[in-house]
Protein backbone atom coordinates (compact mmCIF):
# COMPACT_ATOMS: atom_id res chain seq x y z
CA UNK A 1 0.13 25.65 1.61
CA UNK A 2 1.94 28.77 3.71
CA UNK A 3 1.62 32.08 2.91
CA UNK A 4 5.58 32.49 2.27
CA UNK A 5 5.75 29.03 0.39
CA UNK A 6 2.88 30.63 -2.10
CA UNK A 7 4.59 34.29 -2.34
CA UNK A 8 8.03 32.37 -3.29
CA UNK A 9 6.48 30.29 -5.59
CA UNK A 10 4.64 33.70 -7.15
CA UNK A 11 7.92 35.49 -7.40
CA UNK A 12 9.29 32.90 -9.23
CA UNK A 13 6.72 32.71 -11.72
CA UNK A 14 6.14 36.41 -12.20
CA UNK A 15 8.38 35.92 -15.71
CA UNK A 16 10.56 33.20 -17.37
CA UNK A 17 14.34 33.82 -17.03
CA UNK A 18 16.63 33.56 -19.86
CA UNK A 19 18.75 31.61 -17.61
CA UNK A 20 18.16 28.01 -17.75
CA UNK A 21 20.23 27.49 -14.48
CA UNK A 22 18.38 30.88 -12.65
CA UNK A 23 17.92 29.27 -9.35
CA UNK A 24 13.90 29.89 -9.87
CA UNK A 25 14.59 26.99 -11.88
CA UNK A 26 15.82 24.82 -9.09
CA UNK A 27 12.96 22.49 -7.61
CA UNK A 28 11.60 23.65 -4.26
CA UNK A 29 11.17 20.45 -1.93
CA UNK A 30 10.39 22.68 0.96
CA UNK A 31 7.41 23.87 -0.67
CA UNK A 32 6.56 20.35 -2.07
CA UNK A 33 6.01 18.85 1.51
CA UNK A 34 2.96 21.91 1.87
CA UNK A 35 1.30 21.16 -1.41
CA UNK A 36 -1.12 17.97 -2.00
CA UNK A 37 -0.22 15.51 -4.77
CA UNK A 38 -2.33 17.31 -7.66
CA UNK A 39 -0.70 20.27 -6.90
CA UNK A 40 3.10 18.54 -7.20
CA UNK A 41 2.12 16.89 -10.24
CA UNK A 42 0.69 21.06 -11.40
CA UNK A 43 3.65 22.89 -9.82
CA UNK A 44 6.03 19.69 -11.55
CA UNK A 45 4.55 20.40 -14.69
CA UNK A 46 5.19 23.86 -14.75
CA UNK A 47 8.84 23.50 -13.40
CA UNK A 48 9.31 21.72 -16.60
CA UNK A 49 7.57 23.80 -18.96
CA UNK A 50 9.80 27.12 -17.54
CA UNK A 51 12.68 25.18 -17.77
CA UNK A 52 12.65 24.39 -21.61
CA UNK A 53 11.51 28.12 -22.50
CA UNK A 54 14.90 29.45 -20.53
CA UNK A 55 16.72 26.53 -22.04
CA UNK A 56 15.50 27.50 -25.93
CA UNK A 57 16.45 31.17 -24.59
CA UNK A 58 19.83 30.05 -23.75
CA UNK A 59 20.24 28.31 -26.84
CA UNK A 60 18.93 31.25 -29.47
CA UNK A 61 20.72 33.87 -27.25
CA UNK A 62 17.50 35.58 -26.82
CA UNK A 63 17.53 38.68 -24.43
CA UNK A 64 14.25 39.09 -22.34
């Protein structure tokens, strides 16, 4: 995978917004066609797993 593709993909990890729609959120097919299929089916899985926290964020109002 490419340095930049790695650093984004860092960055938008780093912390969970409290925005469900934060475009960190948004699926990254760019840096899908760099990674192998175990890591789509990690970096899928994780997409998934930030997405619910930010939406339970958005639904309790919680400030973070």
């Amino acid at each position: 995978m490419k340095l930049t593709t790695r650093i984004k993909l860092f960055w938008d990890r780093l912390w969970i917004r409290k925005d469900e729609f934060h475009k960190s959120l948004n699926m990254d097919v760019m840096a899908m066609l760099d990674m192998n299929e175990k890591e789509q089916e990690e970096y899928l899985a994780d997409l998934v797993k930030r997405r619910n926290i930010a939406h339970d964020r958005d639904e309790n109002g919680e400030v973070k």
